[in-house]
PDB file of N, CA and C in Angstrom:
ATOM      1  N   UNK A   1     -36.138  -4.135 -23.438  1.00  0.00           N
ATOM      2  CA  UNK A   1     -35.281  -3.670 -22.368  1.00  0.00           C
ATOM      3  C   UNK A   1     -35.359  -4.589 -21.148  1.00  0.00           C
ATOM      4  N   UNK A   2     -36.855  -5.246 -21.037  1.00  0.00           N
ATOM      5  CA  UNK A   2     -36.580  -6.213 -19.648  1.00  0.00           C
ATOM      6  C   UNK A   2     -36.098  -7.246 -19.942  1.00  0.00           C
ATOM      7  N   UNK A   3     -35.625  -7.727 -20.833  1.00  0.00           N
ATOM      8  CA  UNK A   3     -34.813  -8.997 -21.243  1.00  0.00           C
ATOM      9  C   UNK A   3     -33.226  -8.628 -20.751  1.00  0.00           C
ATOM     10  N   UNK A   4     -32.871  -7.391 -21.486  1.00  0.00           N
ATOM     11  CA  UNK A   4     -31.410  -6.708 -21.237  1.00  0.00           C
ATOM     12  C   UNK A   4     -31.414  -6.890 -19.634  1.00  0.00           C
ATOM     13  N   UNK A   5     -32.080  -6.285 -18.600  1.00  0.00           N
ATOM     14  CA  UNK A   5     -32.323  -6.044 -17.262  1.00  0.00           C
ATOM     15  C   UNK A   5     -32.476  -7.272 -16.483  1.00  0.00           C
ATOM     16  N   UNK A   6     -32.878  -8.185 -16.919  1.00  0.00           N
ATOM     17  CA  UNK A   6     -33.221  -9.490 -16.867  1.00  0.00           C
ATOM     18  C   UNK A   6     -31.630 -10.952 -16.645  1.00  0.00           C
ATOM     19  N   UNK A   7     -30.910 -10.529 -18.010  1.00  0.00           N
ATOM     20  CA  UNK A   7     -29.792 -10.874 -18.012  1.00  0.00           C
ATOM     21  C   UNK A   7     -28.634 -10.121 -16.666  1.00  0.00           C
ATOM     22  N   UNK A   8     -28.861  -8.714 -16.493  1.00  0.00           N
ATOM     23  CA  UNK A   8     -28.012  -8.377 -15.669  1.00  0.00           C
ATOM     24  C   UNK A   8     -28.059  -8.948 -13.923  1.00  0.00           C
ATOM     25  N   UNK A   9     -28.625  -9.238 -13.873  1.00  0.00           N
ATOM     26  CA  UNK A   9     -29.424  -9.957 -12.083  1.00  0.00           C
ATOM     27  C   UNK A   9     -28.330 -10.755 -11.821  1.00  0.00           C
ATOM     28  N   UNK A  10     -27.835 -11.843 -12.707  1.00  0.00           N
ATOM     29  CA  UNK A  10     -27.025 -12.562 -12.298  1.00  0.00           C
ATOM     30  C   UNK A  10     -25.439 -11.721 -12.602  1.00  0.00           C
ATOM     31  N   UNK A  11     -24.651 -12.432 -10.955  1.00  0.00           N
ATOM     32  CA  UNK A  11     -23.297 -12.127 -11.045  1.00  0.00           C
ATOM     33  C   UNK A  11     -22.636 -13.386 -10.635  1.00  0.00           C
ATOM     34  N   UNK A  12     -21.503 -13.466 -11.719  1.00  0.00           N
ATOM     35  CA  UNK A  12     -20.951 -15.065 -11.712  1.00  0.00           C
ATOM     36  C   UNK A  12     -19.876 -14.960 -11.003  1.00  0.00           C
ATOM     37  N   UNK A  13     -19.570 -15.898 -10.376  1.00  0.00           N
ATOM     38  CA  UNK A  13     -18.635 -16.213  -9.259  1.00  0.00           C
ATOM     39  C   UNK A  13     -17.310 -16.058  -9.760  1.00  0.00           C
ATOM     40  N   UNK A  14     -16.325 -15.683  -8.526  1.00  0.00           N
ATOM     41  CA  UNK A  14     -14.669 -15.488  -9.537  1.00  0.00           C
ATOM     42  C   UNK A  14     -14.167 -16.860  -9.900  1.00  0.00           C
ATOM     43  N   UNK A  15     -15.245 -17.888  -9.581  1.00  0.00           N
ATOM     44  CA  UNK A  15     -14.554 -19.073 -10.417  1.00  0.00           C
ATOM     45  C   UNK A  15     -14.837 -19.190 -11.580  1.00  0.00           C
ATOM     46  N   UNK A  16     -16.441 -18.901 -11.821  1.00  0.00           N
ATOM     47  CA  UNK A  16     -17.150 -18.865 -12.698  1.00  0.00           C
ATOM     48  C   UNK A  16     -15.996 -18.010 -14.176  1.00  0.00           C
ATOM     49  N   UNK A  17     -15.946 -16.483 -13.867  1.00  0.00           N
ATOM     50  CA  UNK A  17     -15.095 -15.510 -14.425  1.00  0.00           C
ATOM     51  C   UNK A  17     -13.677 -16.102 -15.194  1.00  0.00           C
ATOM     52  N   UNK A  18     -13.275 -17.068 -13.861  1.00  0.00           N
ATOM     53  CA  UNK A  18     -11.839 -16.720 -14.150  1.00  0.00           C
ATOM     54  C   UNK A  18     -11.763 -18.235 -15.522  1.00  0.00           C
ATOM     55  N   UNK A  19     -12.670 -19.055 -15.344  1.00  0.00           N
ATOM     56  CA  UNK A  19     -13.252 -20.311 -16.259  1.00  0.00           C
ATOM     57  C   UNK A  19     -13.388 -19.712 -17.803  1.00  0.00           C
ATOM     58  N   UNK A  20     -14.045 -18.611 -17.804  1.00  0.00           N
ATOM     59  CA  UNK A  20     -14.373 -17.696 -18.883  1.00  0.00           C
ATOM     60  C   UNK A  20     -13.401 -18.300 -20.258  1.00  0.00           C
ATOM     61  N   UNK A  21     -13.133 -18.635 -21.167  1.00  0.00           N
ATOM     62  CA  UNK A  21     -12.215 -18.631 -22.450  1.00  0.00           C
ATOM     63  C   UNK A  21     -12.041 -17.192 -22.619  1.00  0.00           C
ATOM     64  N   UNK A  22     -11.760 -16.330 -21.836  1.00  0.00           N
ATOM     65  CA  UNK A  22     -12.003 -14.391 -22.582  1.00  0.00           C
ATOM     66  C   UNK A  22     -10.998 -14.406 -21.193  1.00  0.00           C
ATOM     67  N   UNK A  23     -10.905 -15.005 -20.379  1.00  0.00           N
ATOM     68  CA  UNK A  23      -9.865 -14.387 -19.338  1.00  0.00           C
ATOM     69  C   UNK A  23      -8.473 -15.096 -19.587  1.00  0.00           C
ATOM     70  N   UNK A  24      -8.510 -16.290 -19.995  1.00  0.00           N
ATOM     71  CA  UNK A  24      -7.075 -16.825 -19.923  1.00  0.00           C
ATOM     72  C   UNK A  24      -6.149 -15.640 -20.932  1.00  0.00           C
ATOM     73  N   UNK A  25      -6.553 -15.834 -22.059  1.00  0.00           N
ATOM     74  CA  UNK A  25      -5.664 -14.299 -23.026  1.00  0.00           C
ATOM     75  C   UNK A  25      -5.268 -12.984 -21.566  1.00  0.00           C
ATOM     76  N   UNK A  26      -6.668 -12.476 -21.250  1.00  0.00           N
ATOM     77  CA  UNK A  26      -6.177 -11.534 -20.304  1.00  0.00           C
ATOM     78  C   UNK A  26      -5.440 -11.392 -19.040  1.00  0.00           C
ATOM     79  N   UNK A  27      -5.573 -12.643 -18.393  1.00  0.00           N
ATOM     80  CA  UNK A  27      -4.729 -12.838 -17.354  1.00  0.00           C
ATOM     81  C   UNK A  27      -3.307 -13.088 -18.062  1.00  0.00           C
ATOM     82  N   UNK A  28      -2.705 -13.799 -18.803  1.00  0.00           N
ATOM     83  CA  UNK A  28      -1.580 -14.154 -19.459  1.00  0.00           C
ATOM     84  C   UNK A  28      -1.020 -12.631 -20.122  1.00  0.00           C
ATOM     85  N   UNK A  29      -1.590 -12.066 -20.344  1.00  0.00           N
ATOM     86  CA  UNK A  29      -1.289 -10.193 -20.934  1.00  0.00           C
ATOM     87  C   UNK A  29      -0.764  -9.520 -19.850  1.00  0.00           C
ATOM     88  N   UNK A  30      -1.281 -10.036 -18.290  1.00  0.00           N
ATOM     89  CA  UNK A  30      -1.004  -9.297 -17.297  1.00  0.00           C
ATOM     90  C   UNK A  30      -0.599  -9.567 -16.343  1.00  0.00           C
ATOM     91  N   UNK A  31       0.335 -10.922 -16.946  1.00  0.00           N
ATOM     92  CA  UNK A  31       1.735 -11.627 -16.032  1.00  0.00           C
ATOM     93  C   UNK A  31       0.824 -12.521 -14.990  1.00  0.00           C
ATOM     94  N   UNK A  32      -0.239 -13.054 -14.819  1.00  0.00           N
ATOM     95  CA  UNK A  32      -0.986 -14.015 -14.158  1.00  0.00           C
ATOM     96  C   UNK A  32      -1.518 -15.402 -14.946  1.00  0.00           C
ATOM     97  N   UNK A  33      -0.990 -16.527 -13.974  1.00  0.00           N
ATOM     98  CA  UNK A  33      -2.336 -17.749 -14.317  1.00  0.00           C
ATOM     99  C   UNK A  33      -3.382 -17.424 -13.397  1.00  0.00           C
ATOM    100  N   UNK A  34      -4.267 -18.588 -14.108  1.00  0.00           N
ATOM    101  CA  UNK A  34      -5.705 -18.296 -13.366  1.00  0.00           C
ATOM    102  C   UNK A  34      -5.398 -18.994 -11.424  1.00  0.00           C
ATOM    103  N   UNK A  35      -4.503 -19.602 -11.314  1.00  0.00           N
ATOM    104  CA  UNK A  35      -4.167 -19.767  -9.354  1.00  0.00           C
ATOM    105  C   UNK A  35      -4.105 -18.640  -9.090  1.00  0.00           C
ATOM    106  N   UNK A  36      -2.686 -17.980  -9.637  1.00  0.00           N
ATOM    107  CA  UNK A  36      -2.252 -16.459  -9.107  1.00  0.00           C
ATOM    108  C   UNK A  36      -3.152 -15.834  -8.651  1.00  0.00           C
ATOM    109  N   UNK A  37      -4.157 -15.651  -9.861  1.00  0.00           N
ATOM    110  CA  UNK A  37      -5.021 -14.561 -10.011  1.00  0.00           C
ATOM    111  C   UNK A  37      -5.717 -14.770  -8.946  1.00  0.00           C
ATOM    112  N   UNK A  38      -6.816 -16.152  -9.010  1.00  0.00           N
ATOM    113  CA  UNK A  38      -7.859 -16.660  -7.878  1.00  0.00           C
ATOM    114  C   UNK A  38      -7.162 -16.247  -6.551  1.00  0.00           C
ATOM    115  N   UNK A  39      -5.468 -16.791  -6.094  1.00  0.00           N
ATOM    116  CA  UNK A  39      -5.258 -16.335  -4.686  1.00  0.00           C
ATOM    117  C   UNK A  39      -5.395 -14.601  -4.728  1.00  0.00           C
ATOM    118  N   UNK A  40      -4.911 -14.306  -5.437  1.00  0.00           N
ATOM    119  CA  UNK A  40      -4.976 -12.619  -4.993  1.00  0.00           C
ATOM    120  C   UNK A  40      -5.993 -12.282  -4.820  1.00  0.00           C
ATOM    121  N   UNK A  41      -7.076 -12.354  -5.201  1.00  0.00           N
ATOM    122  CA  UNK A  41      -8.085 -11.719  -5.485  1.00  0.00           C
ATOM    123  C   UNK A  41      -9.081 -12.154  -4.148  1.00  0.00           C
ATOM    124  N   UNK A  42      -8.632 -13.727  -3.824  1.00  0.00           N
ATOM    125  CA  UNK A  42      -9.020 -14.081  -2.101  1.00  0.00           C
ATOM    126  C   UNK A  42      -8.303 -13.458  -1.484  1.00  0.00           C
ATOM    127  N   UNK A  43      -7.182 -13.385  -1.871  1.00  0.00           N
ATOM    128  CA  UNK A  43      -6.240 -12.485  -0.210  1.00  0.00           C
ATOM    129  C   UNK A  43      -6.862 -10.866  -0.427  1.00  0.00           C
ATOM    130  N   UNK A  44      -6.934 -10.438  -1.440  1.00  0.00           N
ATOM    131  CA  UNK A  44      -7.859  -9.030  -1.746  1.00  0.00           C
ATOM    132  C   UNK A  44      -8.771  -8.752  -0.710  1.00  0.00           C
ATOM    133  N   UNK A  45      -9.974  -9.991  -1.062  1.00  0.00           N
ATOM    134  CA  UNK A  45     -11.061  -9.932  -0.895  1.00  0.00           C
ATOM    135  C   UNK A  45     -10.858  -9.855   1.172  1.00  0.00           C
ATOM    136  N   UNK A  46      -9.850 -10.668   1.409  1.00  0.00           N
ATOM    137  CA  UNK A  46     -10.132 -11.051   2.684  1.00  0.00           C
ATOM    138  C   UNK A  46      -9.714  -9.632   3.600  1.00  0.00           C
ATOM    139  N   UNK A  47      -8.234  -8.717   3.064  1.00  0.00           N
ATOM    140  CA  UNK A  47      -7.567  -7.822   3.360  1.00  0.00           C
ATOM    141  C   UNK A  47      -9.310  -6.510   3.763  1.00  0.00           C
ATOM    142  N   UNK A  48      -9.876  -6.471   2.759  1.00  0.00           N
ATOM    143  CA  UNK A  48     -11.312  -5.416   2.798  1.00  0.00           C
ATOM    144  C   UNK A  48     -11.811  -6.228   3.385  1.00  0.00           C
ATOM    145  N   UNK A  49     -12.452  -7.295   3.783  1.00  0.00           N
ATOM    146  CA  UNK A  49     -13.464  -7.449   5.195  1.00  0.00           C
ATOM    147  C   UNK A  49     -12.792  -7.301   6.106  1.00  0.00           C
ATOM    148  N   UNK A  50     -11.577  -7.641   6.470  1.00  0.00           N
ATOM    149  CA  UNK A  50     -11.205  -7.106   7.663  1.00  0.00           C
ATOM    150  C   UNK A  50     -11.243  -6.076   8.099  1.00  0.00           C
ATOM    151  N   UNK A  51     -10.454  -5.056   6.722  1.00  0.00           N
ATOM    152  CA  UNK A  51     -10.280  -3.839   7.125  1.00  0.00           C
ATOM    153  C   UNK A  51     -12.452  -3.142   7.294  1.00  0.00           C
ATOM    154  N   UNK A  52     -13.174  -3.495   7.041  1.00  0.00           N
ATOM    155  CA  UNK A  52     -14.279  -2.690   7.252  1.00  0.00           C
ATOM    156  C   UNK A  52     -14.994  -3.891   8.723  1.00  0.00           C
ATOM    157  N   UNK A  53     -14.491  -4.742   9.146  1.00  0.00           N
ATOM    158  CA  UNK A  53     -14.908  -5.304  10.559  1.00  0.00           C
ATOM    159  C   UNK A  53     -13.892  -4.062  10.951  1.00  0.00           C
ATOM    160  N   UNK A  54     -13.078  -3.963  11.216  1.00  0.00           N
ATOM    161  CA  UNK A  54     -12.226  -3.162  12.335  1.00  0.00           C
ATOM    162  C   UNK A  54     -12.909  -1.531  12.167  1.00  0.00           C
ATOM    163  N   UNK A  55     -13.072  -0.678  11.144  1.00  0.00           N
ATOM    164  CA  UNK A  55     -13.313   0.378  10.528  1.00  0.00           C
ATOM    165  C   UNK A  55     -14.987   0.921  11.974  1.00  0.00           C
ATOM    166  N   UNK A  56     -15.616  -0.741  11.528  1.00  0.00           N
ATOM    167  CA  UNK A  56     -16.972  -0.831  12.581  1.00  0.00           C
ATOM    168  C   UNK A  56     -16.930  -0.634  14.183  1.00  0.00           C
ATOM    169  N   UNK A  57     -15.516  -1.454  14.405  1.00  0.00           N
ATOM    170  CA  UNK A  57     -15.325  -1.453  15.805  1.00  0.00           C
ATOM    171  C   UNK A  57     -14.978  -0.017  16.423  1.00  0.00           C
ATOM    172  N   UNK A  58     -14.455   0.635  15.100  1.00  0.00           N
ATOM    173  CA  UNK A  58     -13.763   1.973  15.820  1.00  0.00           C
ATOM    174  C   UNK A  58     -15.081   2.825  16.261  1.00  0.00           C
TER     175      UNK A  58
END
Protein backbone atom coordinates (compact mmCIF):
# COMPACT_ATOMS: atom_id res chain seq x y z
CA UNK A 1 0.00 0.00 0.00
CA UNK A 2 2.97 2.53 0.58
CA UNK A 3 4.15 2.10 -2.86
CA UNK A 4 0.34 2.83 -4.17
CA UNK A 5 0.52 6.12 -1.67
CA UNK A 6 3.88 6.77 -2.73
CA UNK A 7 2.99 7.06 -6.49
CA UNK A 8 0.05 9.40 -5.61
CA UNK A 9 2.34 12.54 -4.10
CA UNK A 10 3.09 13.57 -7.42
CA UNK A 11 0.67 15.88 -9.53
CA UNK A 12 1.70 16.52 -13.15
CA UNK A 13 1.45 19.76 -14.62
CA UNK A 14 -1.42 20.67 -17.31
CA UNK A 15 1.40 20.50 -19.69
CA UNK A 16 2.59 17.49 -18.45
CA UNK A 17 -1.42 15.99 -18.79
CA UNK A 18 -2.27 17.52 -21.80
CA UNK A 19 1.37 15.70 -23.48
CA UNK A 20 -0.27 12.46 -22.15
CA UNK A 21 -0.93 10.00 -25.59
CA UNK A 22 -4.53 9.23 -23.48
CA UNK A 23 -5.58 12.95 -23.90
CA UNK A 24 -5.21 13.73 -27.55
CA UNK A 25 -8.25 10.88 -28.36
CA UNK A 26 -10.08 12.78 -25.46
CA UNK A 27 -9.68 16.21 -26.19
CA UNK A 28 -10.51 15.51 -30.05
CA UNK A 29 -14.00 13.56 -28.64
CA UNK A 30 -14.71 16.89 -27.03
CA UNK A 31 -14.30 19.35 -29.91
CA UNK A 32 -10.69 20.61 -28.49
CA UNK A 33 -6.87 20.65 -29.58
CA UNK A 34 -4.44 20.52 -27.00
CA UNK A 35 -3.91 25.00 -27.50
CA UNK A 36 -7.70 25.30 -27.04
CA UNK A 37 -7.72 23.23 -24.24
CA UNK A 38 -4.27 24.64 -22.48
CA UNK A 39 -5.85 28.41 -23.09
CA UNK A 40 -9.07 27.59 -21.38
CA UNK A 41 -8.06 25.96 -18.72
CA UNK A 42 -5.41 29.20 -18.08
CA UNK A 43 -8.21 31.60 -18.61
CA UNK A 44 -10.20 29.05 -16.06
CA UNK A 45 -7.58 28.95 -13.83
CA UNK A 46 -7.01 32.77 -13.84
CA UNK A 47 -11.09 33.69 -13.75
CA UNK A 48 -10.95 31.54 -9.82
CA UNK A 49 -7.93 33.40 -8.44
CA UNK A 50 -9.37 36.38 -9.05
CA UNK A 51 -12.60 35.63 -8.15
CA UNK A 52 -11.25 34.25 -4.47
CA UNK A 53 -8.58 37.56 -4.22
CA UNK A 54 -11.77 39.72 -4.42
CA UNK A 55 -14.15 37.09 -2.32
CA UNK A 56 -10.96 38.00 0.52
CA UNK A 57 -11.22 41.65 0.12
CA UNK A 58 -14.92 41.59 0.82
Amino acid sequence: MAGRTECCRYEPSLDELLDDDMMRPVLESAGYDRERFHDLMVETGERIRLSRESDERD
